[in-house]
N, C-alpha and C. Protein backbone atom coordinates (compact mmCIF):
# COMPACT_ATOMS: atom_id res chain seq x y z
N UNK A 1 -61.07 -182.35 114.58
CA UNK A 1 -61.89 -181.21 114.82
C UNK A 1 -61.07 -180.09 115.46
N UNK A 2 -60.01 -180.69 116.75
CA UNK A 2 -59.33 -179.44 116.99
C UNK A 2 -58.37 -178.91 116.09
N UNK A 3 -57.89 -179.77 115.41
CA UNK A 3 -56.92 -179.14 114.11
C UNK A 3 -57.62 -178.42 113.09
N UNK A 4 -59.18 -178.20 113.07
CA UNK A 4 -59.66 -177.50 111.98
C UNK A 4 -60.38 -176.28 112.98
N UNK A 5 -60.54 -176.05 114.08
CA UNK A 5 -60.73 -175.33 114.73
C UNK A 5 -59.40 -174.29 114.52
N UNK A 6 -58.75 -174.88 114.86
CA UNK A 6 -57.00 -174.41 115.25
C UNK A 6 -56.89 -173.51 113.68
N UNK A 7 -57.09 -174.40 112.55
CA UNK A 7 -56.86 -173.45 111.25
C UNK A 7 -57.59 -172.57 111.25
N UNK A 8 -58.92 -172.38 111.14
CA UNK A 8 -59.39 -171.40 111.65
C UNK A 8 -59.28 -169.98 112.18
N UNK A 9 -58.93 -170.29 113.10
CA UNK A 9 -58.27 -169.46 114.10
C UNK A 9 -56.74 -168.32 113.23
N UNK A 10 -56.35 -169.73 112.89
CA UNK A 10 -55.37 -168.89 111.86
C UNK A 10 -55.48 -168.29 110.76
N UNK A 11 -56.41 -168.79 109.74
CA UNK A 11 -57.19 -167.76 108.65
C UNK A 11 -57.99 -166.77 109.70
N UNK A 12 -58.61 -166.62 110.48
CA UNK A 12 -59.15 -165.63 110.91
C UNK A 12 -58.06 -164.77 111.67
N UNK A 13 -57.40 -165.11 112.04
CA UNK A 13 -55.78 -163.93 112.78
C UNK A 13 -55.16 -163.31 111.71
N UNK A 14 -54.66 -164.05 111.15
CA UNK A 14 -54.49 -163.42 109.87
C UNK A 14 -55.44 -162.69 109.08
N UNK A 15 -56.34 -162.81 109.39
CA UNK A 15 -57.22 -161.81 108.06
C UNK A 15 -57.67 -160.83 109.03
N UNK A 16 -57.21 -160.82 110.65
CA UNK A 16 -57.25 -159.75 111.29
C UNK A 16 -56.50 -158.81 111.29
N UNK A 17 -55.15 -159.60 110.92
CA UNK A 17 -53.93 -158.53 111.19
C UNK A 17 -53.75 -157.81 109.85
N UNK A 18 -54.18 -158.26 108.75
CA UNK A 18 -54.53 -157.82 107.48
C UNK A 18 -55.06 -156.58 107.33
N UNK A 19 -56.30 -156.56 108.23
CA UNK A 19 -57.03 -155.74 107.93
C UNK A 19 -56.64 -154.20 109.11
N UNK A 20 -55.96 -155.22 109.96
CA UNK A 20 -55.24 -153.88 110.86
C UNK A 20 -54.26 -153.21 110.41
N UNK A 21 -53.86 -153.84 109.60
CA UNK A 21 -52.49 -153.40 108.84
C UNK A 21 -52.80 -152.58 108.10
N UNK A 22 -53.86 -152.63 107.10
CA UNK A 22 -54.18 -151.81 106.15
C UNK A 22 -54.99 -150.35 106.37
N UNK A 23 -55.78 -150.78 108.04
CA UNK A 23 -55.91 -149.74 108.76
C UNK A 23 -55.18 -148.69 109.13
N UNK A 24 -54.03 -149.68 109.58
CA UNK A 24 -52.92 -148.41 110.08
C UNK A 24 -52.44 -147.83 109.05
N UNK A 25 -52.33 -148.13 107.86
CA UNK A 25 -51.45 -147.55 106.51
C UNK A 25 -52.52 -146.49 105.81
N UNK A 26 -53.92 -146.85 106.16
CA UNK A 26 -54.62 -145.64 105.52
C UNK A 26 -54.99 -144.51 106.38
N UNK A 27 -54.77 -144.59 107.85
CA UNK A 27 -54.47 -143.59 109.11
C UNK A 27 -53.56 -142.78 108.78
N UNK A 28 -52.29 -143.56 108.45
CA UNK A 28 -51.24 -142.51 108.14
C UNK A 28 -51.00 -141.49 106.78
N UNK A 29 -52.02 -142.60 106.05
CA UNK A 29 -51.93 -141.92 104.34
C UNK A 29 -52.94 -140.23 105.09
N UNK A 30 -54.06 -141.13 105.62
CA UNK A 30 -54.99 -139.75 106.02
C UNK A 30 -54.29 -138.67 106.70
N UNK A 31 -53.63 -138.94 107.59
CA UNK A 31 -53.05 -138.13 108.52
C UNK A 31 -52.19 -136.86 107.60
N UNK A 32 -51.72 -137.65 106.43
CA UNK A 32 -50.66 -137.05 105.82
C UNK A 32 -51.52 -135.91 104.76
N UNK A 33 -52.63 -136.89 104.75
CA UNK A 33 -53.52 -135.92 103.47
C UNK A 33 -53.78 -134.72 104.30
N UNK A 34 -54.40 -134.96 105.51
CA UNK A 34 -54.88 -133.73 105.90
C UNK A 34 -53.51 -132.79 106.59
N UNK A 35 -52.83 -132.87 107.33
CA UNK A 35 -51.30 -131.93 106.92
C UNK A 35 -51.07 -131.43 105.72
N UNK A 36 -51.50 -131.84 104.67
CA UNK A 36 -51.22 -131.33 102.83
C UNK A 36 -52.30 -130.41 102.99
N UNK A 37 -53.49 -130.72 103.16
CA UNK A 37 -54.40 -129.91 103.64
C UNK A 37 -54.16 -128.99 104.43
N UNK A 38 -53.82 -128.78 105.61
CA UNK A 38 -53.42 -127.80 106.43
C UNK A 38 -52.28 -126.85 105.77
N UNK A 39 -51.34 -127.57 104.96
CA UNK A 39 -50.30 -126.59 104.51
C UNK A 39 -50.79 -125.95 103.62
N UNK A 40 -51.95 -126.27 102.58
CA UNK A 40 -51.77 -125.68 101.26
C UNK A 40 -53.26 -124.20 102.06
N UNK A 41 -53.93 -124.97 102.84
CA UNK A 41 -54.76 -123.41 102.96
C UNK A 41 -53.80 -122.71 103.64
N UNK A 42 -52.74 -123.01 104.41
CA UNK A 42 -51.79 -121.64 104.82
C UNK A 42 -51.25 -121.10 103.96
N UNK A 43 -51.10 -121.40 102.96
CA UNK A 43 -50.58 -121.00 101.40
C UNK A 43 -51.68 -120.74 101.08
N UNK A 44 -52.83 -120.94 100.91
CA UNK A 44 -53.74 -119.75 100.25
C UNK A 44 -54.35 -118.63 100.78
N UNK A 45 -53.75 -119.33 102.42
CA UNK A 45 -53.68 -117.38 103.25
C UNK A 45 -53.11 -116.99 102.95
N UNK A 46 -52.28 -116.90 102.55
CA UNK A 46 -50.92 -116.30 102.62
C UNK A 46 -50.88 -115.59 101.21
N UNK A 47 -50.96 -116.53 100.01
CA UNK A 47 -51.38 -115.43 98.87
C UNK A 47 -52.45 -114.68 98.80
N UNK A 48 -53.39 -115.19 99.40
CA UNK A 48 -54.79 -114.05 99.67
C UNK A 48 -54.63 -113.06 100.16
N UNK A 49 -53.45 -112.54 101.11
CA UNK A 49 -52.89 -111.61 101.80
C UNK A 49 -51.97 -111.02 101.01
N UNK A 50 -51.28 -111.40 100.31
CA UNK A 50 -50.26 -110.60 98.89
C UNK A 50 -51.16 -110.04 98.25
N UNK A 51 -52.28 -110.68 97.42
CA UNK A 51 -53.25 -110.88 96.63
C UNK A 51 -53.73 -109.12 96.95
N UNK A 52 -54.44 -108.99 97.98
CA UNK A 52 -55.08 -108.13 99.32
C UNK A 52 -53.84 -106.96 98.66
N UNK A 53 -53.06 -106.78 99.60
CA UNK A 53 -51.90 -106.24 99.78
C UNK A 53 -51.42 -105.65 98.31
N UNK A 54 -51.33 -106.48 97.24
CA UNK A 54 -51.10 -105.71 95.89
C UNK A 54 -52.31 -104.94 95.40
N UNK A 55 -53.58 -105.19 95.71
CA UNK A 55 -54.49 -104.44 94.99
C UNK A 55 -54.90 -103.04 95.93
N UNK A 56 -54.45 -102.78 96.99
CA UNK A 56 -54.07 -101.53 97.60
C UNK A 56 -53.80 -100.07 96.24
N UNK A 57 -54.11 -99.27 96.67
CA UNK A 57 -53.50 -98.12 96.01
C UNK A 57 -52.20 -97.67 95.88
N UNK A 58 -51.54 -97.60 97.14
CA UNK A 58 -50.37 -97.30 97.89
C UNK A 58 -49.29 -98.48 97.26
N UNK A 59 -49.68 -99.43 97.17
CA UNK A 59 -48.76 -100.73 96.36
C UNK A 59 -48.74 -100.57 94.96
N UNK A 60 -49.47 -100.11 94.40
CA UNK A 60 -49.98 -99.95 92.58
C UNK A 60 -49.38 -98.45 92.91
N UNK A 61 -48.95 -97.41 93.17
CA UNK A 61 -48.84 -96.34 93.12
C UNK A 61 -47.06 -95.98 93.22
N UNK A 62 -46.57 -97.14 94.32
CA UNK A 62 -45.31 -97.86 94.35
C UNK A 62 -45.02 -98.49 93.03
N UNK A 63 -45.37 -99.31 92.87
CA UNK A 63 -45.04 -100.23 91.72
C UNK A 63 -44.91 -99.25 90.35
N UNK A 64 -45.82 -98.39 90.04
CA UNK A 64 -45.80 -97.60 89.02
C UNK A 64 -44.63 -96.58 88.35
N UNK A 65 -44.03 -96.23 89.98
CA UNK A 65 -42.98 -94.94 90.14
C UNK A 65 -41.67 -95.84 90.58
N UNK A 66 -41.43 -96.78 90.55
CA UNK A 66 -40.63 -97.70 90.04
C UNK A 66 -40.08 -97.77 89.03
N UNK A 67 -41.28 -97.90 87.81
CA UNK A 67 -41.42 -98.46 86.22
C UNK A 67 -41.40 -96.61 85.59
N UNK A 68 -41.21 -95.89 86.57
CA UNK A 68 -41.14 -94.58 85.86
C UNK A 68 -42.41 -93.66 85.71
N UNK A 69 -43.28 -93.88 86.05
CA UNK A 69 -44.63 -93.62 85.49
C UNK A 69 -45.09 -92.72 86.46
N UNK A 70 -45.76 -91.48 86.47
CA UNK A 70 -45.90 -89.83 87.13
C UNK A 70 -47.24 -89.89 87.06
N UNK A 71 -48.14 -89.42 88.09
CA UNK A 71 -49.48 -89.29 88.35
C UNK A 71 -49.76 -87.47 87.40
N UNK A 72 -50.99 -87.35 87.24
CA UNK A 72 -51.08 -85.89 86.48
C UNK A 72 -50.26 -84.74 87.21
N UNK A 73 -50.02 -83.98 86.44
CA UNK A 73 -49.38 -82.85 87.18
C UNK A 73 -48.23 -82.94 88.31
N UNK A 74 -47.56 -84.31 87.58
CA UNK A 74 -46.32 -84.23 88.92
C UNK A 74 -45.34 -84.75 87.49
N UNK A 75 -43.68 -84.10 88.16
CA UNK A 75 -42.86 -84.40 87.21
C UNK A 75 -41.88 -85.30 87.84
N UNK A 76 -41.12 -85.89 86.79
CA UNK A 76 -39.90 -86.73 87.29
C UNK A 76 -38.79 -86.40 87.29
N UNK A 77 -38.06 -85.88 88.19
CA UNK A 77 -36.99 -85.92 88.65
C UNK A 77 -35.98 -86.72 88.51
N UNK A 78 -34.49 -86.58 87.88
CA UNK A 78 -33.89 -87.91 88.75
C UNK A 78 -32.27 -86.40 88.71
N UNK A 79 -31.86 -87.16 89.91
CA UNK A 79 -30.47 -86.54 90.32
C UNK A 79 -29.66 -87.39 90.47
N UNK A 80 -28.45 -87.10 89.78
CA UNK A 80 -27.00 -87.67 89.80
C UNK A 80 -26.14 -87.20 90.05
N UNK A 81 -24.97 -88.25 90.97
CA UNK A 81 -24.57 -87.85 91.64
C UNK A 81 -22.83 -87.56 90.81
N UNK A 82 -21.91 -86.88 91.28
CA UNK A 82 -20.88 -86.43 90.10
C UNK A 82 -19.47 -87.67 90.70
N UNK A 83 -18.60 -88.09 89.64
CA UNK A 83 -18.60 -89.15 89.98
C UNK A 83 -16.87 -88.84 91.08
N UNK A 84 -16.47 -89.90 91.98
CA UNK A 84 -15.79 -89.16 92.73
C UNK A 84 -14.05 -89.45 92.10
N UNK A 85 -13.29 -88.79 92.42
CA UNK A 85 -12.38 -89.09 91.40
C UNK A 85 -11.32 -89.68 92.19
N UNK A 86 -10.56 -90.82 91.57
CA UNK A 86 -9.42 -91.75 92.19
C UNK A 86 -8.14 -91.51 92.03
N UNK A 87 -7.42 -92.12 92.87
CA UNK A 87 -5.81 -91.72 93.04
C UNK A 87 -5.82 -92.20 91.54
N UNK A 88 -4.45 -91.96 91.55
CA UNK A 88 -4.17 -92.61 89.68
C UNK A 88 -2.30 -93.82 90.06
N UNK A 89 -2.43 -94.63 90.33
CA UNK A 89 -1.45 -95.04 90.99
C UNK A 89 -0.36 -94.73 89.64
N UNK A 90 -0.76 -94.75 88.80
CA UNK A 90 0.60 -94.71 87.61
C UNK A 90 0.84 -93.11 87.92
N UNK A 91 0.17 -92.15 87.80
CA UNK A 91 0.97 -90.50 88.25
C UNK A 91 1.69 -90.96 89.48
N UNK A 92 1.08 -91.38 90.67
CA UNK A 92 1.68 -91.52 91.89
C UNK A 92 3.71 -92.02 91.24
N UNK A 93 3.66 -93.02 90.72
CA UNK A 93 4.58 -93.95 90.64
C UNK A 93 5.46 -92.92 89.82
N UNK A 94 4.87 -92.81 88.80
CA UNK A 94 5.54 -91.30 88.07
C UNK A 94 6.41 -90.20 88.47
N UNK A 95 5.92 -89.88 89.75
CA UNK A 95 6.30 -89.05 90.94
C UNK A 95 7.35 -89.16 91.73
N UNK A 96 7.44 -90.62 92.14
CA UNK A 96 8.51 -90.92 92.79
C UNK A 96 7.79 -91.69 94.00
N UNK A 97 6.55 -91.71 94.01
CA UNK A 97 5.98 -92.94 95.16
C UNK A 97 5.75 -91.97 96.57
N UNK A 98 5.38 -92.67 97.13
CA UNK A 98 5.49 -92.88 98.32
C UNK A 98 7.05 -91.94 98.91
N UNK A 99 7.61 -92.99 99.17
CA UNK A 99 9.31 -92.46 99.61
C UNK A 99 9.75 -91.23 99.09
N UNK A 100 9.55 -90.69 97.94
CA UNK A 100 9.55 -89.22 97.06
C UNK A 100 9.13 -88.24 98.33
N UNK A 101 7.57 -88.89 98.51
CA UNK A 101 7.49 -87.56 99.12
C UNK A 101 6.81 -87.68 100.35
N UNK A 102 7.56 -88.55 101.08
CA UNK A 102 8.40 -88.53 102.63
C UNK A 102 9.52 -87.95 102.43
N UNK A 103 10.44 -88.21 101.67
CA UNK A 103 11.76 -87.39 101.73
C UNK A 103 11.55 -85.91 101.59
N UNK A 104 10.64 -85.43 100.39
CA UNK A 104 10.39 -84.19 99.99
C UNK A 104 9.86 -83.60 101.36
N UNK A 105 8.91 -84.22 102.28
CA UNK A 105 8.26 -83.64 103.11
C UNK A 105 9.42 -83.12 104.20
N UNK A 106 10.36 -84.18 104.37
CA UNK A 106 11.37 -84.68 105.88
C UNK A 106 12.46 -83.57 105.02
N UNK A 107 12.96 -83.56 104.17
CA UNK A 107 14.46 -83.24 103.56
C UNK A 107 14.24 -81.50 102.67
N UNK A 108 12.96 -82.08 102.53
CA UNK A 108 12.80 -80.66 101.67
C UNK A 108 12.75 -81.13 99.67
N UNK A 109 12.25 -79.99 98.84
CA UNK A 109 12.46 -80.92 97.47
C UNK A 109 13.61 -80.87 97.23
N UNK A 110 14.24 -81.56 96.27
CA UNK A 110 15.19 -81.77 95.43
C UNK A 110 15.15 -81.31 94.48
C-alpha cells in the first residue's frame, strides 16, 4: 500500500511539473506576443503620423516642385551656375613647371 501510495505521488509530481512547465512556456510565448503587440502599434503610430504628415498641403506642394510641377501663374526658374575652370597641368608642364617660374620670378625671364 505504501509503495502504491508512493507511485502515486510520483504520477501526480510529475503531471505537476508538466503542467508547470507548460505554464511557464506559454507565459513567455504570451509575454512575447504581447511585446509584438506593443511594437507593431508603435509602428502604426508612427505610419499614421507619416500617413498625417504626407496628406498636408505644404508636403504635396513640396513633393510636386521637386517633380517640376508650378502652381497657376507661377513660373520655373532654374539657374546655372558657369562652370569653374582648372589648372591644366600639361600647359603648366609645357611651361617649364613649377621651377620655370620661381627662377623667372627670382632671376628674371630668360
Amino acid at each position: 500500500m505504501a509503495v502504491a501510495l508512493f507511485a502515486a505521488f510520483l504520477a501526480l509530481t510529475a503531471a505537476f511539473v508538466g503542467v508547470a512547465t507548460q505554464t511557464n512556456a506559454l507565459s513567455r510565448e504570451g509575454a512575447a506576443l504581447r511585446a509584438e503587440i506593443v511594437a507593431l502599434q508603435v509602428k502604426h503610430v508612427v505610419l499614421d503620423a507619416a500617413a498625417a504628415e504626407r496628406r498636408t498641403e505644404s508636403y504635396i506642394v513640396d513633393k510636386a516642385r521637386e517633380y517640376d510641377y508650378v502652381r497657376p501663374n507661377e513660373s520655373l526658374i532654374t539657374i546655372q551656375q558657369a562652370p569653374t575652370p582648372r589648372a591644366d597641368p600639361v600647359a603648366d608642364a609645357g611651361a617649364g613647371g613649377h621651377l620655370a617660374k620661381w627662377l623667372a620670378l627670382f632671376f628674371g625671364a630668360r
